[in-house]
Protein backbone atom coordinates (compact mmCIF):
# COMPACT_ATOMS: atom_id res chain seq x y z
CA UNK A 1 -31.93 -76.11 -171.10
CA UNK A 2 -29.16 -72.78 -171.41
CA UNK A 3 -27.88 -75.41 -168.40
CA UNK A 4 -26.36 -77.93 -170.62
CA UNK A 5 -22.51 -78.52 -170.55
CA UNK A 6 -20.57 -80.05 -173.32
CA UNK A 7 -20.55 -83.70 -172.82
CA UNK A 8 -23.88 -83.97 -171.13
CA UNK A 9 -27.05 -86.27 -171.67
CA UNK A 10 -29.98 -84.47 -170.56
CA UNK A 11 -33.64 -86.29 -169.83
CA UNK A 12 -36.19 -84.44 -171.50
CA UNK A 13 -39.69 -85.77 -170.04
CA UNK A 14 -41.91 -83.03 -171.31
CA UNK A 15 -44.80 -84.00 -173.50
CA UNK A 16 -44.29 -82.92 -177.15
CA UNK A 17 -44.33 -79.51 -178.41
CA UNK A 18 -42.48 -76.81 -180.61
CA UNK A 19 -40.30 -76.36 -177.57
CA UNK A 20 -38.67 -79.56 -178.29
CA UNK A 21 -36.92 -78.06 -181.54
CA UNK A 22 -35.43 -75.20 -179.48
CA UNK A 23 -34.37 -77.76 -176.46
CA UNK A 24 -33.06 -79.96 -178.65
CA UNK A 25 -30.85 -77.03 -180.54
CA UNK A 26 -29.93 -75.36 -177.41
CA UNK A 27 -28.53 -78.66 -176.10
CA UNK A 28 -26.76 -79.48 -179.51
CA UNK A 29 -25.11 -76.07 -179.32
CA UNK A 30 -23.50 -76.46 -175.90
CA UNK A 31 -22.19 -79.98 -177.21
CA UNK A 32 -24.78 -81.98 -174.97
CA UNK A 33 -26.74 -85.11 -176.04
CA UNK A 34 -30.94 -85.48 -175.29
CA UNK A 35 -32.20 -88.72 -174.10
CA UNK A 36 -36.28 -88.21 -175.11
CA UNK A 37 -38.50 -89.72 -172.10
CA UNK A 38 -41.92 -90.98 -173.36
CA UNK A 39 -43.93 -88.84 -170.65
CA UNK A 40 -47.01 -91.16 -170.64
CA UNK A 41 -44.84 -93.48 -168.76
CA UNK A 42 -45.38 -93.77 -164.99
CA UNK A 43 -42.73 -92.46 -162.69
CA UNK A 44 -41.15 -96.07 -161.66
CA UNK A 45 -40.56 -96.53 -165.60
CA UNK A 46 -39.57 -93.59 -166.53
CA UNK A 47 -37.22 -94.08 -163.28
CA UNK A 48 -36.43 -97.42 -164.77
CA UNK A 49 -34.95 -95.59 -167.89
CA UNK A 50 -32.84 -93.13 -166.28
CA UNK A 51 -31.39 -95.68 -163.67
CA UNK A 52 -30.10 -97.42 -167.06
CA UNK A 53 -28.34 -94.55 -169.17
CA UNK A 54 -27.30 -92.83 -166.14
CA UNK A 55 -28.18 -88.73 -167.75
CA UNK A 56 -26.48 -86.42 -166.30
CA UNK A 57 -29.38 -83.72 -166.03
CA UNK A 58 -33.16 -84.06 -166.48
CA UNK A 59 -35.14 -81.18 -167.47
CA UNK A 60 -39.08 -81.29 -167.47
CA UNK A 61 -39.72 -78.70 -169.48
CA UNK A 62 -39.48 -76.22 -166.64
CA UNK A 63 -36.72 -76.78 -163.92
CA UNK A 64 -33.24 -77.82 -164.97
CA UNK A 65 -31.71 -80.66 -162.25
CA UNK A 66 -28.85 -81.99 -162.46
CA UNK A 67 -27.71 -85.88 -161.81
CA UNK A 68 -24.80 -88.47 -161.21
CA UNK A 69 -25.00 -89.44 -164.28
CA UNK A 70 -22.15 -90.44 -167.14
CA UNK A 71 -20.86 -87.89 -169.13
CA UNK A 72 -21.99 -88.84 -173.38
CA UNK A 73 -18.98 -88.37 -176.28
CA UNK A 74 -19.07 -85.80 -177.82
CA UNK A 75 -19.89 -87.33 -180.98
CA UNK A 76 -23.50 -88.76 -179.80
CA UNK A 77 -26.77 -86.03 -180.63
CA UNK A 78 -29.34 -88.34 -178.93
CA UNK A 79 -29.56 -91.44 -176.83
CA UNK A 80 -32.91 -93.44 -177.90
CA UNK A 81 -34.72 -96.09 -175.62
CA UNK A 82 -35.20 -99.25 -177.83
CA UNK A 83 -38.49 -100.77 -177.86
CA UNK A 84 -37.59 -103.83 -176.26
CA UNK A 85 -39.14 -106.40 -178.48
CA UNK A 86 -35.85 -108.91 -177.66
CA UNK A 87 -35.84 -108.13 -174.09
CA UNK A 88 -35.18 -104.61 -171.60
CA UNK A 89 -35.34 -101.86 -173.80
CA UNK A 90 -31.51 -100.32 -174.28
CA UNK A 91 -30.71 -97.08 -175.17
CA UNK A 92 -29.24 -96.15 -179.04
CA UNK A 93 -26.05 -93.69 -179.29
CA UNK A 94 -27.03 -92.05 -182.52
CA UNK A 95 -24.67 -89.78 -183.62
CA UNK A 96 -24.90 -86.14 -185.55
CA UNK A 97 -23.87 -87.82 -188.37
CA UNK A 98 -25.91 -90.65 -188.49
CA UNK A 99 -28.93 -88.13 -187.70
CA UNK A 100 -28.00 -86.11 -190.82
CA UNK A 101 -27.16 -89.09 -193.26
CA UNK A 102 -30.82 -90.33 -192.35
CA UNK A 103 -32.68 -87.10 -193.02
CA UNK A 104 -31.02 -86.30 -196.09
CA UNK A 105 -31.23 -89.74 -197.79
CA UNK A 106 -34.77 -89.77 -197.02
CA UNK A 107 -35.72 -86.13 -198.14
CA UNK A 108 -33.74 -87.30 -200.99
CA UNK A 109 -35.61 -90.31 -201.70
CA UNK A 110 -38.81 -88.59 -200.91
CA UNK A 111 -37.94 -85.38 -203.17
CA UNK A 112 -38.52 -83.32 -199.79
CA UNK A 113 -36.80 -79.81 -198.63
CA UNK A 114 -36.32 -77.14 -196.71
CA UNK A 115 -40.00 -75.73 -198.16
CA UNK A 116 -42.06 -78.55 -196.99
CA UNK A 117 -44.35 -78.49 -194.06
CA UNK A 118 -44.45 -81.63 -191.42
CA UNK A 119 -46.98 -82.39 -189.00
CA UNK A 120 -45.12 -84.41 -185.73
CA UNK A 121 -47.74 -86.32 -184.09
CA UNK A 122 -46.10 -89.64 -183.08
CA UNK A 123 -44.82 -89.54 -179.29
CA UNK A 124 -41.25 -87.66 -179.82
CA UNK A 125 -39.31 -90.98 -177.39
CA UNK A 126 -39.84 -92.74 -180.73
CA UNK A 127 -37.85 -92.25 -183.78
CA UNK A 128 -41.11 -91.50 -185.89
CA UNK A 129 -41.95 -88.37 -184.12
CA UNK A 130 -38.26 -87.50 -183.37
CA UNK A 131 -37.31 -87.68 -187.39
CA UNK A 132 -40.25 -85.27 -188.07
CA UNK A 133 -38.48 -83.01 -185.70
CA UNK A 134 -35.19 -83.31 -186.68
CA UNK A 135 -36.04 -82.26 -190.25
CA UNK A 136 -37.01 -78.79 -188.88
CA UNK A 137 -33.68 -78.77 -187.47
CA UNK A 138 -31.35 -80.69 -189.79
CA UNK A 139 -33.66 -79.20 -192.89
CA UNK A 140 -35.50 -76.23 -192.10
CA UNK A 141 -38.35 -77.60 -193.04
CA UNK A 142 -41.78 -76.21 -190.78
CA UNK A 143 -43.09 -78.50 -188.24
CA UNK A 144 -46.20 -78.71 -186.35
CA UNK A 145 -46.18 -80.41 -183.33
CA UNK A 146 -49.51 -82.14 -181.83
CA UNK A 147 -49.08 -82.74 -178.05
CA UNK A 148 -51.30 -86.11 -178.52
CA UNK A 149 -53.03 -87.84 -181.44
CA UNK A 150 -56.44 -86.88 -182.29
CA UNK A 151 -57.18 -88.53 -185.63
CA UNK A 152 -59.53 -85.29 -186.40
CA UNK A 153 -56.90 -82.61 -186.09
CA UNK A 154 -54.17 -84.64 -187.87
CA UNK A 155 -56.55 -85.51 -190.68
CA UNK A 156 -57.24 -81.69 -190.70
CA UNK A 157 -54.00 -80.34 -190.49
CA UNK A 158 -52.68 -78.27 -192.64
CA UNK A 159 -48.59 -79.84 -193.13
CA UNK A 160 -48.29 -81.51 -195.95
CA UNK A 161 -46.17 -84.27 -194.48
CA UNK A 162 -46.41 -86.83 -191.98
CA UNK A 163 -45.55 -89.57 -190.12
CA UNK A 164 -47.66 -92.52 -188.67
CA UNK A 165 -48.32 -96.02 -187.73
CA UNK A 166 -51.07 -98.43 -188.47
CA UNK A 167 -53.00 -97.57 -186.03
CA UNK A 168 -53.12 -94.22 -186.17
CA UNK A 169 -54.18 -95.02 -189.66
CA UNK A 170 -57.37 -97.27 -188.71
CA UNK A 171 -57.98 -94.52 -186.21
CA UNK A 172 -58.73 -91.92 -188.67
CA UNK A 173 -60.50 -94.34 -191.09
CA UNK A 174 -62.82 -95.09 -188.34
CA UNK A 175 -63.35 -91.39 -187.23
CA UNK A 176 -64.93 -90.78 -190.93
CA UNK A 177 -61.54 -88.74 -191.76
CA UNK A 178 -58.57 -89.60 -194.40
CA UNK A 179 -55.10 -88.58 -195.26
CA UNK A 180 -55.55 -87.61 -198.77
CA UNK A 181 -54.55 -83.48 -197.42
CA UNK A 182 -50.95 -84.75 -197.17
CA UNK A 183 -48.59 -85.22 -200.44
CA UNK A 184 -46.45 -87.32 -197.84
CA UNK A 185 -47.37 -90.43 -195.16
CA UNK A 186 -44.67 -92.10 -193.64
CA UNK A 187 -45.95 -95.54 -192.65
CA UNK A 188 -43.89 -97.52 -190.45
CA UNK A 189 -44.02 -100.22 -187.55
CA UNK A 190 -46.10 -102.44 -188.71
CA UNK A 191 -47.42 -103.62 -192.31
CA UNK A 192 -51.17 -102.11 -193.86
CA UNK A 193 -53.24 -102.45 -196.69
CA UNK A 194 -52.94 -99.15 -198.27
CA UNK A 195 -56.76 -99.35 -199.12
CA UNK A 196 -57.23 -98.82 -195.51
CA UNK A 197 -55.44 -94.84 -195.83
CA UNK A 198 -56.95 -93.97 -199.22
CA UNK A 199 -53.91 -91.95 -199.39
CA UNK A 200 -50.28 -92.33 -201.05
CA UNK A 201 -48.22 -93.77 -198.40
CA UNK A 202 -44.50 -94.90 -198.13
CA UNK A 203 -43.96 -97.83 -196.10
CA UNK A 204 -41.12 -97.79 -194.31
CA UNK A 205 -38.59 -100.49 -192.28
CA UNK A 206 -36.12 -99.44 -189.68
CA UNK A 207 -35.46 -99.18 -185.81
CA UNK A 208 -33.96 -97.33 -183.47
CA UNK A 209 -30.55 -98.18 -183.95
CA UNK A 210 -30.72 -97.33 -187.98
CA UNK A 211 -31.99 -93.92 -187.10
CA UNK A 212 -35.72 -95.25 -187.94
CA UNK A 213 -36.68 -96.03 -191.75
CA UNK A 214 -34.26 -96.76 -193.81
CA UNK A 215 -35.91 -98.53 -196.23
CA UNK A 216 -38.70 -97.40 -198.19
CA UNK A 217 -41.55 -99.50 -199.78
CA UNK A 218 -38.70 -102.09 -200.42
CA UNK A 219 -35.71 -100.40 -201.28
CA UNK A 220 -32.92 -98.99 -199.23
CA UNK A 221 -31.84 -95.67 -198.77
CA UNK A 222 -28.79 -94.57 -200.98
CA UNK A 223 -25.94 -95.22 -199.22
CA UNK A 224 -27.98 -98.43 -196.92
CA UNK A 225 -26.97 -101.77 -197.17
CA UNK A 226 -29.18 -104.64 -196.75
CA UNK A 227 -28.55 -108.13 -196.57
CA UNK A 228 -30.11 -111.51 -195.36
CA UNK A 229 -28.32 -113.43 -193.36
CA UNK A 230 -27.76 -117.76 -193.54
CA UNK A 231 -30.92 -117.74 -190.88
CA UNK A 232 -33.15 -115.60 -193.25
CA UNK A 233 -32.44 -112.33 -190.62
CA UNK A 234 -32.38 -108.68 -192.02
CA UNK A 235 -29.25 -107.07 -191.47
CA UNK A 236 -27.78 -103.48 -192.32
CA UNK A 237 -25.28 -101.25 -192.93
CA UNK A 238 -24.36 -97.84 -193.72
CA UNK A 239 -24.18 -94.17 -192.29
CA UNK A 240 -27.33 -94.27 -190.23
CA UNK A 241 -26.45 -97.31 -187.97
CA UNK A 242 -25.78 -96.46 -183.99
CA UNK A 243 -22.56 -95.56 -182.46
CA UNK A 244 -23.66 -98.54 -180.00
CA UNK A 245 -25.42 -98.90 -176.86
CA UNK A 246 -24.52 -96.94 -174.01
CA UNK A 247 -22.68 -98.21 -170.95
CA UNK A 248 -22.92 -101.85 -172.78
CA UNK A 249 -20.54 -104.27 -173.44
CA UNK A 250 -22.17 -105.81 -175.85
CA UNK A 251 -20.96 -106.11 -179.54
CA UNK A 252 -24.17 -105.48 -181.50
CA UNK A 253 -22.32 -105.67 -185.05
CA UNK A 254 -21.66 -108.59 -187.07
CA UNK A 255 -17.66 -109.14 -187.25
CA UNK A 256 -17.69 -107.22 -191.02
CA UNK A 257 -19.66 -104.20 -189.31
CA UNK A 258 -23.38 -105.20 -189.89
CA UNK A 259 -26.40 -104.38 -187.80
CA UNK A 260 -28.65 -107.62 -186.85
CA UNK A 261 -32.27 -106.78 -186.38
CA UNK A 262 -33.99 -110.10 -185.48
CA UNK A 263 -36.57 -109.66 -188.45
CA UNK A 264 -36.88 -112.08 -190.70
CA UNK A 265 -37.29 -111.14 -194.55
CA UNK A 266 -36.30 -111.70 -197.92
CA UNK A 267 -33.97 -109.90 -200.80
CA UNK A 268 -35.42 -110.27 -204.25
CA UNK A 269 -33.88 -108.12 -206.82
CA UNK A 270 -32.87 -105.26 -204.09
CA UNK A 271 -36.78 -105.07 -203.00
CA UNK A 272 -36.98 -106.18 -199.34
CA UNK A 273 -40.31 -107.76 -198.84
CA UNK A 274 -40.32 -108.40 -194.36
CA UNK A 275 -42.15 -111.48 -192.47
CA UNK A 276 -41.53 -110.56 -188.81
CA UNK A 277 -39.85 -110.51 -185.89
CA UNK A 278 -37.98 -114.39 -186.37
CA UNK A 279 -39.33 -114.67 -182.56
CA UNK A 280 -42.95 -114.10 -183.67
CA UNK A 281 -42.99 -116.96 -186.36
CA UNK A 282 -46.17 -119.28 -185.69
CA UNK A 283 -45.96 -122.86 -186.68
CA UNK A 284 -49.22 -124.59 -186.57
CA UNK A 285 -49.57 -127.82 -187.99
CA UNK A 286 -46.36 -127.93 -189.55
CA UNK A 287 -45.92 -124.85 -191.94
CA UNK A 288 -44.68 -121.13 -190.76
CA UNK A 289 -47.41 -118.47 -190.32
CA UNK A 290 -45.86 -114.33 -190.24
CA UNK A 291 -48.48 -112.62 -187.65
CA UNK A 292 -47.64 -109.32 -190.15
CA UNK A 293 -48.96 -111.06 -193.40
CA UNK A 294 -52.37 -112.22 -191.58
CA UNK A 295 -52.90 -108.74 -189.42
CA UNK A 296 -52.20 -106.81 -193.20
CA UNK A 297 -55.23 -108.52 -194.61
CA UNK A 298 -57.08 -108.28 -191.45
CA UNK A 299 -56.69 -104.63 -191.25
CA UNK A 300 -58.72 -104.13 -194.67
CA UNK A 301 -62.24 -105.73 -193.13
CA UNK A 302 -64.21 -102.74 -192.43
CA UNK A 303 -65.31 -104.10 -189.12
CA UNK A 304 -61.27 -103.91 -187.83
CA UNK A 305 -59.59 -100.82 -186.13
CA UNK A 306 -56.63 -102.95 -184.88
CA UNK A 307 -55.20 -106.73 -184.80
CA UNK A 308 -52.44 -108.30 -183.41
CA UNK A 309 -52.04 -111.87 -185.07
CA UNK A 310 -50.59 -114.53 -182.46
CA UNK A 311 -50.18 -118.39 -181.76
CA UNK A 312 -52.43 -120.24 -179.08
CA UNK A 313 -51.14 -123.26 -177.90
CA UNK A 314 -52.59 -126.20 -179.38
CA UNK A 315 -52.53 -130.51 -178.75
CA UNK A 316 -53.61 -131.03 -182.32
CA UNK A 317 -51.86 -128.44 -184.52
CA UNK A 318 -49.07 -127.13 -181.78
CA UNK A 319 -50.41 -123.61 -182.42
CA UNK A 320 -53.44 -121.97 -183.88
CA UNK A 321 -53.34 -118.88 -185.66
CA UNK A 322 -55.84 -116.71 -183.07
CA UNK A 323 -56.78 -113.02 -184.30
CA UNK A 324 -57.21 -110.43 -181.04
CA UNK A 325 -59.09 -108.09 -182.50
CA UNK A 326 -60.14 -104.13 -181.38
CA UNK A 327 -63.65 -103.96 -183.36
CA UNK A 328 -64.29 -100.80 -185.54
CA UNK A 329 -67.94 -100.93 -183.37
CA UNK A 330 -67.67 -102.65 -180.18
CA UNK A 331 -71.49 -102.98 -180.41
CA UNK A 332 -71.37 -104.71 -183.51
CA UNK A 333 -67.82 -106.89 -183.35
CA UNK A 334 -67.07 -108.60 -186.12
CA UNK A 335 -67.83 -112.42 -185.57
CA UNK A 336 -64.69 -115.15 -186.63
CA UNK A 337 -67.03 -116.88 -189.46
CA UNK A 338 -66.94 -113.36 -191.20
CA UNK A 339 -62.95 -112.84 -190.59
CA UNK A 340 -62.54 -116.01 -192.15
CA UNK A 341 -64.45 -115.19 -195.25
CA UNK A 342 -62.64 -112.20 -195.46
CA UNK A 343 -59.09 -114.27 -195.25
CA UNK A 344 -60.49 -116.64 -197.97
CA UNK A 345 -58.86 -116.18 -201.54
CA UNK A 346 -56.40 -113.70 -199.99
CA UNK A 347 -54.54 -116.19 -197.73
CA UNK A 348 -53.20 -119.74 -197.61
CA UNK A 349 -55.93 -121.74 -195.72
CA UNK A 350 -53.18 -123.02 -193.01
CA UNK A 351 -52.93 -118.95 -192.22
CA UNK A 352 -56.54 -117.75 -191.68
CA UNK A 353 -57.17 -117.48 -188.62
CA UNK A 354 -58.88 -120.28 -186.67
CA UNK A 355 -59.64 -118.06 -183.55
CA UNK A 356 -61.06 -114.56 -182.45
CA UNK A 357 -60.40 -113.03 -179.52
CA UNK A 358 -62.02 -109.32 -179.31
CA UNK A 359 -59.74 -106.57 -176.76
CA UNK A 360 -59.87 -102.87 -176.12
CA UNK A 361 -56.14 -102.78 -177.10
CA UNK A 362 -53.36 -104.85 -179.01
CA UNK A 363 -50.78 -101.98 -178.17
CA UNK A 364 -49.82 -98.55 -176.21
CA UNK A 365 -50.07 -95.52 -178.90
């Protein structure tokens, strides 16, 4: 990584580890940008990637190569794949400032410094694992890096600060472990019943292009702006939104300089309470289902490691609400009479589910 050249974007495709922090720095101090590559993708998508934002170098950890790439500004730290959910993934400019404003305003909000410990152990492509990284380097707080998630060693580790998702949460639940050890779980990309974690978490809402979470358990970050827009879309502002996305034409920004995120939510007394992606809406015999709210309750049966919520096609209701669920015991899978019951008192009747489908997976950790 001593390589780098001012103005670079460098491909990093090694798997996490501590190394990352001194990478990253090493590239930040020769005025280059990182592009993280998830390495558990194959080698046509991680091709894929770099065939769209064009790096200038890739560096595996080991050997240093350079490309034909296009040069980043100089203002840009990192350049962040997208997840993709409206379409190809693109790739985030997030700037140095941007990077800074979100680590502060959350250790802020958190009451979080340079003393605390953090465990990384979210894939460091995503912002999740990136942010825990970045606070080593924008804080100087301690970070532990785990090269993959074993729900064990994170339940065991000694940080007392973290960052998951859902189902890294049901993961650990089911492996007889908690998270009570940590004073700090970040909870973000997709809702839970916090009796699943029996632990304090923070829920948090962001993407990629706000520098991750920006709001927590409802309310923004100081200095974030949220608003809904006339459709019932989340929008935001402030010093953590993107530079853009690079080489793209495209005008992401509303005209006044606000970020559209294609979730759909509501604003009730500055708490942000979030349905969904407005693509993912299901509308079965009539009234509006939000997958989120159904897989939240869904989550708390004990016989549930992971659910997505979705819409079957339907002649008599035009969808039906149809739970694909990962059972907590494949031997003993919970049965859709018994999800229902569960559902009963804690949902609307028109969103319990009126279908079970049981799967090894509902998504790629």
């Amino acid at each position: 990584m001593r390589s780098a050249r001012k103005s670079d974007l460098i491909a990093v495709t090694a798997p996490p580890s501590a190394a990352w922090l001194t990478w990253i720095r090493e590239a930040w101090d020769a005025g280059a940008a990182v592009l993280p590559v998830d390495h558990r993708l194959t080698r046509d998508e991680q091709q894929g990637l770099i065939a769209r934002a064009l790096p200038t170098a890739i560096f595996d950890g080991a050997q240093f190569l350079r490309l034909d790439g296009v040069p980043c500004s100089d203002d840009v730290a990192l350049v962040v794949a997208t997840s993709g959910s409206a379409g190809e993934p693109k790739a985030a400019e997030l700037t140095h400032d941007a990077l800074r404003a979100a680590v502060l305003s959350s250790a802020e909000r958190l009451g979080v410094g340079a003393g605390d410990s953090w465990l990384c152990c979210l894939p460091v492509s995503h912002m999740g694992g990136m942010l825990v990284l970045l606070r080593g380097l924008i804080m100087g707080a301690s970070i532990e890096v785990q090269s993959h998630f074993d729900p064990v060693r994170v339940a065991r580790s000694g940080a007392g600060c973290t960052s998951v998702v859902p189902t890294m949460v049901a993961r650990i639940h089911s492996a007889g472990e908690t998270l009570s050890r940590f004073h700090v779980v970040l909870v973000g990309g997709a809702a839970l019943d916090p009796s699943v974690a029996r632990a304090p978490l923070v829920r948090t809402y962001g993407m990629t292009e706000s520098c991750g979470g920006v709001v927590y358990d409802g309310r923004a970050l100081d200095g974030v702006g949220v608003r809904i827009g006339d459709d019932g879309e989340i929008q935001l502002a402030g010093p953590t939104l993107m530079r853009g996305y690079r080489l793209s034409s495209s005008q992401p920004f509303t005209s006044d300089g606000w970020l559209p995120t294609r979730d759909a939510g509501v604003l009730a007394d500055g708490e942000l309470q979030v349905f969904g992606r407005l693509d993912d809406v299901i509308i079965t015999g009539g009234e509006k289902v939000w997958p989120q709210e159904v897989e939240v309750v869904l989550r708390a049966h004990p016989a549930v490691a992971d659910v997505a919520v979705i819409g079957r096609p339907d002649p008599e209701w035009g969808s039906v609400v149809t739970a694909l669920v990962v059972p907590s015991d494949p031997a003993e899978p919970p049965l859709l009479d018994a999800v229902r019951a569960h559902c009963a008192g804690r949902l609307a009747k028109y969103k319990v589910p009126r279908a079970l489908e049981l799967v090894k997976s509902v998504r790629q950790m």
